[in-house]
PDB file of N, CA and C in Angstrom:
ATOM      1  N   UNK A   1    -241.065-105.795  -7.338  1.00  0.00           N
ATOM      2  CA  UNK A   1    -240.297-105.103  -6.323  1.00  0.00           C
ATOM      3  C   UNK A   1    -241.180-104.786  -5.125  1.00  0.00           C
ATOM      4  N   UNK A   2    -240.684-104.756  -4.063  1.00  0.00           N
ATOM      5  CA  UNK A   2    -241.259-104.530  -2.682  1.00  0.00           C
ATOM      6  C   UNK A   2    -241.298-103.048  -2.497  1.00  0.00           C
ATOM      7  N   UNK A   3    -242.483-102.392  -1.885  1.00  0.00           N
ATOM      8  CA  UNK A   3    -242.689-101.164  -1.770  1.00  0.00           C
ATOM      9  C   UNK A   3    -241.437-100.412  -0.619  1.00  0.00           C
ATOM     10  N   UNK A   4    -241.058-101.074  -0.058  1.00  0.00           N
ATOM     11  CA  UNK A   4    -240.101-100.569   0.450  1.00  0.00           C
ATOM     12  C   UNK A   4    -238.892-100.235  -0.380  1.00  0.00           C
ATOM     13  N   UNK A   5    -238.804-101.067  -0.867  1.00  0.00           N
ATOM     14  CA  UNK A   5    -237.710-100.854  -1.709  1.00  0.00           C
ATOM     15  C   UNK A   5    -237.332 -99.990  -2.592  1.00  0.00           C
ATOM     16  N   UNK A   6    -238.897 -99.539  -3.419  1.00  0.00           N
ATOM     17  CA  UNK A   6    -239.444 -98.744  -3.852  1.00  0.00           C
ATOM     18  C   UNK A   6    -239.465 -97.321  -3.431  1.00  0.00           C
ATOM     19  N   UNK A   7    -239.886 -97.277  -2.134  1.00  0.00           N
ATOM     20  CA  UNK A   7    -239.826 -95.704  -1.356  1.00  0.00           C
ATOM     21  C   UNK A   7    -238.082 -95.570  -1.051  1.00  0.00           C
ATOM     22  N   UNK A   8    -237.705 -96.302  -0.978  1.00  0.00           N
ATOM     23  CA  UNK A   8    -235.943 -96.221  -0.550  1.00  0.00           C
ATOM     24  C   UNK A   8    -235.239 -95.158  -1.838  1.00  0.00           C
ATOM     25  N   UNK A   9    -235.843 -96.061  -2.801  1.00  0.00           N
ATOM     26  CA  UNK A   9    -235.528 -95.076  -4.269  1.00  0.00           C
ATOM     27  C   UNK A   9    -235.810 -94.131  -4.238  1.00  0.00           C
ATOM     28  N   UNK A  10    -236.824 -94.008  -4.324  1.00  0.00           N
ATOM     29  CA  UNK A  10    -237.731 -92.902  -4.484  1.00  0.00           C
ATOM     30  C   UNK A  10    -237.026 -91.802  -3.613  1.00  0.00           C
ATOM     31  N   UNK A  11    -236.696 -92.096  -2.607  1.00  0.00           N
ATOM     32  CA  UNK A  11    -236.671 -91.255  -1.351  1.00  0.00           C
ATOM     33  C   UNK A  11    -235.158 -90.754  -1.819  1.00  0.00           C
ATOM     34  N   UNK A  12    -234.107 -91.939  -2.176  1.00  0.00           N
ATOM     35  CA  UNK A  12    -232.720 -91.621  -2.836  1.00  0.00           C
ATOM     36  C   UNK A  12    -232.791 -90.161  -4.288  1.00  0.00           C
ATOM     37  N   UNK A  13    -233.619 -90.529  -5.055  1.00  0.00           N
ATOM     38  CA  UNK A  13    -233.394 -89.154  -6.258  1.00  0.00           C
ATOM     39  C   UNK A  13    -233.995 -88.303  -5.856  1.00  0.00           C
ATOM     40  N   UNK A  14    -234.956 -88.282  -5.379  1.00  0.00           N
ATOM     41  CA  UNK A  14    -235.250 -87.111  -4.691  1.00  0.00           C
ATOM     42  C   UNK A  14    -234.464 -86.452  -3.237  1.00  0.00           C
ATOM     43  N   UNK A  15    -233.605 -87.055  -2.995  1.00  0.00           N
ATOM     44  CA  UNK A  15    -232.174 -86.373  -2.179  1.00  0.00           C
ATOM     45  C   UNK A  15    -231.925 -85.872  -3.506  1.00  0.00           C
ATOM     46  N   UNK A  16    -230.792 -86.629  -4.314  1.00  0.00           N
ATOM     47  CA  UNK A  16    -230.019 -86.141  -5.068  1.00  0.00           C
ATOM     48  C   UNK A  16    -230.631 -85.239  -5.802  1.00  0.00           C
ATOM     49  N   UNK A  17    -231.757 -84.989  -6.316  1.00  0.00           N
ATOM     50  CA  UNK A  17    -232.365 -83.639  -6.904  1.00  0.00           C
ATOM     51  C   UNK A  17    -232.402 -82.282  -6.358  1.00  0.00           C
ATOM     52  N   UNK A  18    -232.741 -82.645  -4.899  1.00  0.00           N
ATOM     53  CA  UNK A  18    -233.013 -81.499  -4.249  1.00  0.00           C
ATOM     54  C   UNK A  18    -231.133 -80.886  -3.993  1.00  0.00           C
ATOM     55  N   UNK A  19    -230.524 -82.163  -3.660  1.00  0.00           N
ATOM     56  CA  UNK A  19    -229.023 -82.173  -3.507  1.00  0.00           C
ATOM     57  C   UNK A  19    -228.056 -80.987  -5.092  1.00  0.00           C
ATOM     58  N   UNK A  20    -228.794 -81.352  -5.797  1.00  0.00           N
ATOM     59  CA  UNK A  20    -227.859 -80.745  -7.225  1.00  0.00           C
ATOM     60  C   UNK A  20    -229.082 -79.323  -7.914  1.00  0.00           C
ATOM     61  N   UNK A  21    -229.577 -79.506  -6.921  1.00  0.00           N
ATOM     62  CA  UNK A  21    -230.316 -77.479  -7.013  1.00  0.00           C
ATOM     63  C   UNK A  21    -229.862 -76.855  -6.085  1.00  0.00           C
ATOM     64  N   UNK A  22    -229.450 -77.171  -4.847  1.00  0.00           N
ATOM     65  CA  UNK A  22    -228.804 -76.795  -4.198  1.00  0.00           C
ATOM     66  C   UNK A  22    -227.484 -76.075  -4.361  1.00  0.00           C
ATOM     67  N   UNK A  23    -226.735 -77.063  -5.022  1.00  0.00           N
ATOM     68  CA  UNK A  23    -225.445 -77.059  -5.617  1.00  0.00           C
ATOM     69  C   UNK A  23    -225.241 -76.153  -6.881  1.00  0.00           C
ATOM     70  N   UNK A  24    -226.598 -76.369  -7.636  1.00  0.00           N
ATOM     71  CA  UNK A  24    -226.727 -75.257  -8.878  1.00  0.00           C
ATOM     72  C   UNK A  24    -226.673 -73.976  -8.203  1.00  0.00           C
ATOM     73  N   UNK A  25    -227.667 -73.453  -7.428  1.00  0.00           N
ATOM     74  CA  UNK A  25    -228.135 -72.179  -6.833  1.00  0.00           C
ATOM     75  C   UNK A  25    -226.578 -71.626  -6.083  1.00  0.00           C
ATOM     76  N   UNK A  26    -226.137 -72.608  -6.022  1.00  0.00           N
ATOM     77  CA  UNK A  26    -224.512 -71.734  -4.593  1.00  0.00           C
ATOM     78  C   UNK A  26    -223.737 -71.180  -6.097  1.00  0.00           C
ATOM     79  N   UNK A  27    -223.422 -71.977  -7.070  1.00  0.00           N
ATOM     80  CA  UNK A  27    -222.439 -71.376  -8.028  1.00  0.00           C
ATOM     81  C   UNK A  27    -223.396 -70.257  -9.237  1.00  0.00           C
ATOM     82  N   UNK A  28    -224.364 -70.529  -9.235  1.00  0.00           N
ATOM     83  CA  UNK A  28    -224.922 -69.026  -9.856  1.00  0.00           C
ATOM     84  C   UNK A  28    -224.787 -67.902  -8.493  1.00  0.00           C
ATOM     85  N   UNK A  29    -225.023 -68.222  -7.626  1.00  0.00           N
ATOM     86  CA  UNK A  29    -224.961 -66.521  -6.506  1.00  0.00           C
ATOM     87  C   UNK A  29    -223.227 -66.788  -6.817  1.00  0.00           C
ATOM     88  N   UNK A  30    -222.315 -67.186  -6.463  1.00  0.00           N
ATOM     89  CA  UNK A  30    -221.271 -66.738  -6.546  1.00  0.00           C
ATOM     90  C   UNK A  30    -220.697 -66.430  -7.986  1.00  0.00           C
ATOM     91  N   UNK A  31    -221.251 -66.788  -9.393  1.00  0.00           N
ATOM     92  CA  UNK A  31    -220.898 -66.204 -10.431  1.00  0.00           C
ATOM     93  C   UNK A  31    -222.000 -64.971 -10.810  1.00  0.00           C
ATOM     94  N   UNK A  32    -222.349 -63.974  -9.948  1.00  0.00           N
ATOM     95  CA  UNK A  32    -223.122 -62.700  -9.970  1.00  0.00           C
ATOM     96  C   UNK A  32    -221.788 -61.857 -10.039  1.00  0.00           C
ATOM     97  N   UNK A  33    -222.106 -60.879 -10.705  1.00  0.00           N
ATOM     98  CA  UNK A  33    -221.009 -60.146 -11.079  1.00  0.00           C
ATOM     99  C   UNK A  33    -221.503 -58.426  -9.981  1.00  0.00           C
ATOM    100  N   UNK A  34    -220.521 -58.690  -8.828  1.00  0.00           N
ATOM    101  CA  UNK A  34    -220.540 -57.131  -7.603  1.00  0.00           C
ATOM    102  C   UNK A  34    -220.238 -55.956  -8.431  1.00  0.00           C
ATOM    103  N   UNK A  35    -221.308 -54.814  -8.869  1.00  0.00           N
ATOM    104  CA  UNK A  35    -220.673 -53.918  -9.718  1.00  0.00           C
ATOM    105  C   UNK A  35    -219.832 -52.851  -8.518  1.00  0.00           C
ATOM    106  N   UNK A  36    -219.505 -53.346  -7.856  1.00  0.00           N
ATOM    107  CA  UNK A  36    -218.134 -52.387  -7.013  1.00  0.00           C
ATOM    108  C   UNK A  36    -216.847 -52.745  -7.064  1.00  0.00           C
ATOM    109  N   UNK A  37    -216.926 -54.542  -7.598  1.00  0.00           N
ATOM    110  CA  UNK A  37    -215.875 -54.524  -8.259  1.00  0.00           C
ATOM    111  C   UNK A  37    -215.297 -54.537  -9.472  1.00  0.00           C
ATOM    112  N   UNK A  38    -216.565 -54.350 -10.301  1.00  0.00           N
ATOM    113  CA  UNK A  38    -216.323 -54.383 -11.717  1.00  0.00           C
ATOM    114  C   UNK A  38    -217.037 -52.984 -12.096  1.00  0.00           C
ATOM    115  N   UNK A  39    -217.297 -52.383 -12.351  1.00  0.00           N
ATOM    116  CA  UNK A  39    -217.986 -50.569 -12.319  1.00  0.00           C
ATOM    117  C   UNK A  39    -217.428 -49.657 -12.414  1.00  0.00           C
ATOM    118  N   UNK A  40    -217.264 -48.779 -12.718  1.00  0.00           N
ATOM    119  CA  UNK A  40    -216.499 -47.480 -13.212  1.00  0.00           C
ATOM    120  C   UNK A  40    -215.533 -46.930 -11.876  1.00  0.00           C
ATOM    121  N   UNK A  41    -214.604 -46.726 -12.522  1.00  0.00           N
ATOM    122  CA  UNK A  41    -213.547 -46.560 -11.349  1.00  0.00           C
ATOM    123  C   UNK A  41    -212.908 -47.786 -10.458  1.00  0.00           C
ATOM    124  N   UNK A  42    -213.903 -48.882 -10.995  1.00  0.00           N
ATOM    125  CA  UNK A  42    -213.059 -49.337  -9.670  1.00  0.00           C
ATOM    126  C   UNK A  42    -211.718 -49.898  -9.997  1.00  0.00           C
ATOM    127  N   UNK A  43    -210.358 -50.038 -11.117  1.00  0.00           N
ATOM    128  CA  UNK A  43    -209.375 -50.186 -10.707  1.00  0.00           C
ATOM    129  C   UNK A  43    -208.306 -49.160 -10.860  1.00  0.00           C
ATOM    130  N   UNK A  44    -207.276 -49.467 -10.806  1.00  0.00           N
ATOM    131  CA  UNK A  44    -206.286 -48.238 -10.749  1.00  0.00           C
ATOM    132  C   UNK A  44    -205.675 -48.635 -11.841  1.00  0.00           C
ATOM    133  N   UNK A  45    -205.355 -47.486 -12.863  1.00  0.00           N
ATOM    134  CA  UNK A  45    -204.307 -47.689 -13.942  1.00  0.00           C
ATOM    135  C   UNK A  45    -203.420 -48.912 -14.074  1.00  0.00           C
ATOM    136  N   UNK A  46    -202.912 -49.389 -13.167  1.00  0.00           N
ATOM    137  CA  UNK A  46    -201.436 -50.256 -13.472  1.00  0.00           C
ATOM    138  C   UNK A  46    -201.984 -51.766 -13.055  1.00  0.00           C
ATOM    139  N   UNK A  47    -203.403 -51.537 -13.264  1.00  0.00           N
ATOM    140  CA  UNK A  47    -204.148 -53.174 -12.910  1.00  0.00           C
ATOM    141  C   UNK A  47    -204.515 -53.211 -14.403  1.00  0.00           C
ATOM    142  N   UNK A  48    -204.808 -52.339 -15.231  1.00  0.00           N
ATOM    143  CA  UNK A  48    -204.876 -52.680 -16.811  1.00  0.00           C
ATOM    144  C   UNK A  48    -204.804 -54.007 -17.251  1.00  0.00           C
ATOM    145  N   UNK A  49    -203.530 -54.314 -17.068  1.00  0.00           N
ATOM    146  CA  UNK A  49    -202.701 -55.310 -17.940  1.00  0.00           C
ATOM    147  C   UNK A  49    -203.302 -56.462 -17.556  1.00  0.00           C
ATOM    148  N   UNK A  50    -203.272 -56.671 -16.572  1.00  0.00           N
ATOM    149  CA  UNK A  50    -203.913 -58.124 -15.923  1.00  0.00           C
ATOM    150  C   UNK A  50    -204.944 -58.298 -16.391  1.00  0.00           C
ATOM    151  N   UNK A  51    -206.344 -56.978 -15.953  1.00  0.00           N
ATOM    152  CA  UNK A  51    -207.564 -57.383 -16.164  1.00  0.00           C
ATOM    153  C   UNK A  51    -207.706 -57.203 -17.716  1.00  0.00           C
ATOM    154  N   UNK A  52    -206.999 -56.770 -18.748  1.00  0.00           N
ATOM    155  CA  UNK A  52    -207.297 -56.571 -19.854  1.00  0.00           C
ATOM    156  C   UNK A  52    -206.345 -58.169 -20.274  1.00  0.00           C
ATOM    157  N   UNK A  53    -205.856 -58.878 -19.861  1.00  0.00           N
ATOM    158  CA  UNK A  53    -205.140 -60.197 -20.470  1.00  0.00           C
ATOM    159  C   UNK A  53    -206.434 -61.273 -19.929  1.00  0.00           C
ATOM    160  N   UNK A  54    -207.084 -61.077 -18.741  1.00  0.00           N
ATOM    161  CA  UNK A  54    -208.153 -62.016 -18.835  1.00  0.00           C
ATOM    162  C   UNK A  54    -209.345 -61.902 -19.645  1.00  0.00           C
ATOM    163  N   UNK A  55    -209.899 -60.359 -20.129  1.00  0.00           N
ATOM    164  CA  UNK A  55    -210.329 -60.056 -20.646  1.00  0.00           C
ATOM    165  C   UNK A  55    -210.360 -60.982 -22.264  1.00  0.00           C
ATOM    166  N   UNK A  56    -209.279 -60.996 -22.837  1.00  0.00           N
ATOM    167  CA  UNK A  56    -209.028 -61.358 -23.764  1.00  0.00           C
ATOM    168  C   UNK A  56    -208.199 -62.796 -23.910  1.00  0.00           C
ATOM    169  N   UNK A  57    -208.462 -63.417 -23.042  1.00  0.00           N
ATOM    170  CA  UNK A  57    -207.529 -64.844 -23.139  1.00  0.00           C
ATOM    171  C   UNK A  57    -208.690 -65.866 -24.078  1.00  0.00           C
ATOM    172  N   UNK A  58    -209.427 -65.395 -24.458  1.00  0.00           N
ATOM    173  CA  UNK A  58    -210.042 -66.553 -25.431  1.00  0.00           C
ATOM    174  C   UNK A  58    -210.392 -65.992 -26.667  1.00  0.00           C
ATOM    175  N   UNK A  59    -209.969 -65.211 -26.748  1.00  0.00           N
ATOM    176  CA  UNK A  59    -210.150 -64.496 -28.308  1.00  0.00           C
ATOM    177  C   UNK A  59    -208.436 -64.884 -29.198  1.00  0.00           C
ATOM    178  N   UNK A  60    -209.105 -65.451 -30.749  1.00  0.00           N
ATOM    179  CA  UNK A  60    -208.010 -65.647 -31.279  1.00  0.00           C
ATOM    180  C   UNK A  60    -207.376 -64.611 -31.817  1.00  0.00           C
ATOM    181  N   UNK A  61    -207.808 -63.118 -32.119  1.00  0.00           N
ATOM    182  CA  UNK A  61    -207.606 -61.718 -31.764  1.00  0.00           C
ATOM    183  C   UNK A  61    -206.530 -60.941 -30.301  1.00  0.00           C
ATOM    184  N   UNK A  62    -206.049 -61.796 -29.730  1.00  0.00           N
ATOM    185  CA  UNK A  62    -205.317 -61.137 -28.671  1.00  0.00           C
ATOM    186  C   UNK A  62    -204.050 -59.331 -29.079  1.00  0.00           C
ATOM    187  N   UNK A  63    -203.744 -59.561 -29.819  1.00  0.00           N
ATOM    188  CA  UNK A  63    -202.977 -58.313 -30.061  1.00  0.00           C
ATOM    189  C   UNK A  63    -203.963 -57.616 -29.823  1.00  0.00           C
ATOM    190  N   UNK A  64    -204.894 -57.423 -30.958  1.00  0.00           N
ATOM    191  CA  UNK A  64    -206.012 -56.037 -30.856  1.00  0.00           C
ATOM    192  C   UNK A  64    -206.829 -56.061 -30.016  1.00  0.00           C
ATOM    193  N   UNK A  65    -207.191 -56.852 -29.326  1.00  0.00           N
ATOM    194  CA  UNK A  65    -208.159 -56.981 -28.036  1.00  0.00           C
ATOM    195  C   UNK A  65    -207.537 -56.307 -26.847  1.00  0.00           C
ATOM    196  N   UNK A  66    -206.179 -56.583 -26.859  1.00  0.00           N
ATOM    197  CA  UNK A  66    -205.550 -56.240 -25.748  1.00  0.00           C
ATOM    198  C   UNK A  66    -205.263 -54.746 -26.039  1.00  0.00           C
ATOM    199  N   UNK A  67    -205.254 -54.664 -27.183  1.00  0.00           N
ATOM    200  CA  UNK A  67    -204.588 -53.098 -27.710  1.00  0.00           C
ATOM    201  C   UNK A  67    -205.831 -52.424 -27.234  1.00  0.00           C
ATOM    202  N   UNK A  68    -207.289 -52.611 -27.327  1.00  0.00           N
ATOM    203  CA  UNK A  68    -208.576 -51.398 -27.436  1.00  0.00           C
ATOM    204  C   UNK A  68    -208.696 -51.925 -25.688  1.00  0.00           C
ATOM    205  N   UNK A  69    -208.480 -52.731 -25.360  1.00  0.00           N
ATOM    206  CA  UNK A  69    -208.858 -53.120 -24.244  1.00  0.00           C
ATOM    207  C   UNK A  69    -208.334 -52.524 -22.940  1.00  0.00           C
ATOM    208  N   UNK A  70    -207.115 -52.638 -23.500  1.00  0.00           N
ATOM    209  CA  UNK A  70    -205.529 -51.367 -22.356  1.00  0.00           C
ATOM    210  C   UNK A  70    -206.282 -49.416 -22.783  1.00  0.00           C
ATOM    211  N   UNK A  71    -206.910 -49.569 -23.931  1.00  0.00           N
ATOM    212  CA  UNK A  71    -207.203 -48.150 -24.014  1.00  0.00           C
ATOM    213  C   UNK A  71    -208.221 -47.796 -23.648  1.00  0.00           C
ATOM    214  N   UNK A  72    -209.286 -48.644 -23.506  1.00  0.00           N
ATOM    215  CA  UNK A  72    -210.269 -48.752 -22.807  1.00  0.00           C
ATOM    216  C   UNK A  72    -210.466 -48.462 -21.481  1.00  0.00           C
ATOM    217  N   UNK A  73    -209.659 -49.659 -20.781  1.00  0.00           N
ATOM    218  CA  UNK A  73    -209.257 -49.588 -19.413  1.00  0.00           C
ATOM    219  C   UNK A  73    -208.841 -48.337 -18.568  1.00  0.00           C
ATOM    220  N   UNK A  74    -207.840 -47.380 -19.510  1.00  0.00           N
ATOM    221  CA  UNK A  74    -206.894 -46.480 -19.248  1.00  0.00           C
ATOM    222  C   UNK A  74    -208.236 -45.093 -19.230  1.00  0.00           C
ATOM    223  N   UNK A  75    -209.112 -45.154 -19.856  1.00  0.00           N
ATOM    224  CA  UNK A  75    -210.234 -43.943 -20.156  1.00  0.00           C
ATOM    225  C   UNK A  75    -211.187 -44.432 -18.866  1.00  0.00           C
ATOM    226  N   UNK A  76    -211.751 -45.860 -19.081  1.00  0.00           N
ATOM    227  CA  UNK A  76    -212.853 -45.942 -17.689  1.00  0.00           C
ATOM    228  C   UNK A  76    -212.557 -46.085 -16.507  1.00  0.00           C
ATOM    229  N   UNK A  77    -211.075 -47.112 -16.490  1.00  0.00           N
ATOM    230  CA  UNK A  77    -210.410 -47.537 -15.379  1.00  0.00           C
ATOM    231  C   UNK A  77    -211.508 -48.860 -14.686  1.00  0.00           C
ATOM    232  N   UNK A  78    -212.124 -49.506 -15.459  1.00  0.00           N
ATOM    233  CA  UNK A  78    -213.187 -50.429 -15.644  1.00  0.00           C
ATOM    234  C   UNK A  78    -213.011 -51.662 -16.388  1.00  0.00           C
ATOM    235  N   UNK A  79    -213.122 -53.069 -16.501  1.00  0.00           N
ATOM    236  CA  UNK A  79    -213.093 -53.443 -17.422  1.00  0.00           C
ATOM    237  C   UNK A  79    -214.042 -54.653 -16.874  1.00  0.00           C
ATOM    238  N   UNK A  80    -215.246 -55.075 -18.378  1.00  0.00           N
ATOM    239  CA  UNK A  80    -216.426 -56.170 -17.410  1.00  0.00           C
ATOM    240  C   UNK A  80    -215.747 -57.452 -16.594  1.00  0.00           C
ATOM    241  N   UNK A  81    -216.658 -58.025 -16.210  1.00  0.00           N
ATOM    242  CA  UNK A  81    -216.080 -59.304 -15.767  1.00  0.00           C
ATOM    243  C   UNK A  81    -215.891 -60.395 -17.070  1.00  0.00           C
ATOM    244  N   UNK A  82    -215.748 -61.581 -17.537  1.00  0.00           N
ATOM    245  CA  UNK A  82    -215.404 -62.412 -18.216  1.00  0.00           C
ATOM    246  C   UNK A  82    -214.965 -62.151 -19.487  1.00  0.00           C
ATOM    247  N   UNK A  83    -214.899 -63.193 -20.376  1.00  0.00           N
ATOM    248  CA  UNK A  83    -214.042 -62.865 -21.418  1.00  0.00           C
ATOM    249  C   UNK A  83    -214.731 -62.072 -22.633  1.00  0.00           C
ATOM    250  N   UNK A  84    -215.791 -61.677 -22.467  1.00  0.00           N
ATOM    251  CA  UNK A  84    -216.791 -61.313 -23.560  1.00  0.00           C
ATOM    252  C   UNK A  84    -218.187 -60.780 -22.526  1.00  0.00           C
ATOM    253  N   UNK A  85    -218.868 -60.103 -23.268  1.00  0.00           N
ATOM    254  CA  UNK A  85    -220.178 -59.270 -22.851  1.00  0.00           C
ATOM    255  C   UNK A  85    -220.174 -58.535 -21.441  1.00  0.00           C
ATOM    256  N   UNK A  86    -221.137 -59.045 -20.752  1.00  0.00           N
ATOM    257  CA  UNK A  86    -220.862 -58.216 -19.637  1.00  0.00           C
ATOM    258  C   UNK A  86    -220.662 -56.776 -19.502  1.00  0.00           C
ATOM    259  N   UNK A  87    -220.800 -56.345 -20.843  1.00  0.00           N
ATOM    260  CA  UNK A  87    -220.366 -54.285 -20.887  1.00  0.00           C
ATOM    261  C   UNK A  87    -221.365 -53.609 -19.929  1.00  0.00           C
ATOM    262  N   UNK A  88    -222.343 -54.135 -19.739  1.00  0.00           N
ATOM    263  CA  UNK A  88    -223.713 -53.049 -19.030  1.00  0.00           C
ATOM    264  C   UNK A  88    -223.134 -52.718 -17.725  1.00  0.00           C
ATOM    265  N   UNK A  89    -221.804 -53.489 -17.168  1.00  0.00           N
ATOM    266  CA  UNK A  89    -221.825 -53.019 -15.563  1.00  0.00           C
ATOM    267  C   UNK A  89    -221.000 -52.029 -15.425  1.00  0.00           C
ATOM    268  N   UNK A  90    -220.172 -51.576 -16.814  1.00  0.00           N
ATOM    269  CA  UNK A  90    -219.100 -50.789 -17.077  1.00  0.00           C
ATOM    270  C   UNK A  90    -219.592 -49.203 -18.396  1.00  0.00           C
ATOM    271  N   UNK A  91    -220.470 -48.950 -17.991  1.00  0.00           N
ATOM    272  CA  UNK A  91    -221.335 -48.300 -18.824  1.00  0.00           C
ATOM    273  C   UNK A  91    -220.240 -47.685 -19.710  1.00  0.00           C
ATOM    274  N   UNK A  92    -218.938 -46.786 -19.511  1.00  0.00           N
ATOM    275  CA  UNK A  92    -217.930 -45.884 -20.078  1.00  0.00           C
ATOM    276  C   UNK A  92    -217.393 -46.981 -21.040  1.00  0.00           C
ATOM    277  N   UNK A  93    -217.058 -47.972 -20.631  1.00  0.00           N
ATOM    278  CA  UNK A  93    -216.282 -49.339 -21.516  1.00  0.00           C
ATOM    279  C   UNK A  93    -217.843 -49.598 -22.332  1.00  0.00           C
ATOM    280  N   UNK A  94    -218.968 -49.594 -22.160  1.00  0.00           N
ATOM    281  CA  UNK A  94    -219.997 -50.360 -23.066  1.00  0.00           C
ATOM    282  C   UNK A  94    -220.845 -49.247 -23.749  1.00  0.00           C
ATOM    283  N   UNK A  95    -220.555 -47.685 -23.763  1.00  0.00           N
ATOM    284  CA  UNK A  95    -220.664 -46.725 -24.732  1.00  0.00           C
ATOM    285  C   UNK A  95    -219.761 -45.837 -25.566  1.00  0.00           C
ATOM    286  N   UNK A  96    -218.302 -46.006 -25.173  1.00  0.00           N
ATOM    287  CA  UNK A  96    -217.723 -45.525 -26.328  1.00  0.00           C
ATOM    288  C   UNK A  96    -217.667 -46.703 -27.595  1.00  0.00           C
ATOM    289  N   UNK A  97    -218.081 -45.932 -28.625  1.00  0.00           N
ATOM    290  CA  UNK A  97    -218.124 -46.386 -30.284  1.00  0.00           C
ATOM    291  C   UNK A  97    -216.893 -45.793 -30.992  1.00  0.00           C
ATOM    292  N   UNK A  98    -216.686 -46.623 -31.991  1.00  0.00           N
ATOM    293  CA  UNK A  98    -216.068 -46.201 -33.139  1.00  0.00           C
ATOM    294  C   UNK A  98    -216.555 -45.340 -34.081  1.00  0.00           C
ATOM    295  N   UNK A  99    -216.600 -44.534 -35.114  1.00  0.00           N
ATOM    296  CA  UNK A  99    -216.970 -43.744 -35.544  1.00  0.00           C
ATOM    297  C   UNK A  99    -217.726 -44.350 -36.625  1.00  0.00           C
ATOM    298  N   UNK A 100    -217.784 -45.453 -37.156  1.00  0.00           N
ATOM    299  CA  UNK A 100    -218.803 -46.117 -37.553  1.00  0.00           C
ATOM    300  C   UNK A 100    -220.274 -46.594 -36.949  1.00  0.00           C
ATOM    301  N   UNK A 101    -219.947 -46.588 -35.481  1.00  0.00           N
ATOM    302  CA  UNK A 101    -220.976 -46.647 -34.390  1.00  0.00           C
ATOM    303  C   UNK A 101    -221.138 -48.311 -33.885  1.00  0.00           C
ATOM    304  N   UNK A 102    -220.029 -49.158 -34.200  1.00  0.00           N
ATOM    305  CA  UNK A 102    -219.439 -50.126 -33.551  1.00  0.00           C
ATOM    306  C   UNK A 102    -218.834 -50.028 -31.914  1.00  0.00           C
ATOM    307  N   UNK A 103    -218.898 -51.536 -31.169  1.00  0.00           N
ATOM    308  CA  UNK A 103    -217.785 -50.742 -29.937  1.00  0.00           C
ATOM    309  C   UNK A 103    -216.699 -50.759 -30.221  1.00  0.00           C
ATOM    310  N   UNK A 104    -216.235 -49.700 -28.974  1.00  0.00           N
ATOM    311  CA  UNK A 104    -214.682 -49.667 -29.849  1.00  0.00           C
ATOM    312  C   UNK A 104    -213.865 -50.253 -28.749  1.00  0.00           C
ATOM    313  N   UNK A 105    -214.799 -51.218 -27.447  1.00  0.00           N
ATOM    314  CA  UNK A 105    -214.183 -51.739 -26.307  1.00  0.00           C
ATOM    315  C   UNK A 105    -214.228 -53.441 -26.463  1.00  0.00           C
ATOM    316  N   UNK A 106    -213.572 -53.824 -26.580  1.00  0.00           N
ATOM    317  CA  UNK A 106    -213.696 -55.693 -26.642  1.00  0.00           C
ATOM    318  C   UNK A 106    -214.540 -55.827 -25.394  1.00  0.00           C
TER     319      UNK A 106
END
């Protein structure tokens, strides 16, 4: 192969590398979770339902998820972002326990 041809390549994946870190880095800053919109207080009672049905749309558990999750909601007025973990930005939803010392917030 001819060195030109060679640097042409060369010069091509190293676009596309630098091209798909780029692309990595934009969708991690936009999947950062704003604790002003996810944080204590921030929704109003009658947003429950919604954020407690996304909350729980991948659990094969939906009755009871939704059940601790609406009661949850209704005490912090909080609920994390995605369908699982995320409790640390919602401190009231990620320290009440059950009396066994389980959470008692999906």
């Amino acid at each position: 192969m001819e060195i030109a041809a060679m640097a042409k390549i060369i010069t091509c994946l190293l676009f596309i590398t630098i091209l798909c870190s780029f692309i990595s880095l934009i969708m991690s800053t936009e999947a950062e979770y704003h604790p002003e919109e996810y944080g204590p207080n921030s929704l109003k009672s009658y947003q429950c339902g919604g954020e407690c049905t996304r909350r729980c749309s991948n659990t094969k558990y939906h009755k009871p998820c939704m059940f601790f999750c609406q009661k949850c909601c209704a005490k912090c007025l909080c609920v994390p972002p995605g369908t699982y973990g995320n409790k640390q930005v919602c401190p009231c939803y990620n320290n009440w326990k059950t009396q066994q010392g389980g959470p008692k917030c999906p």
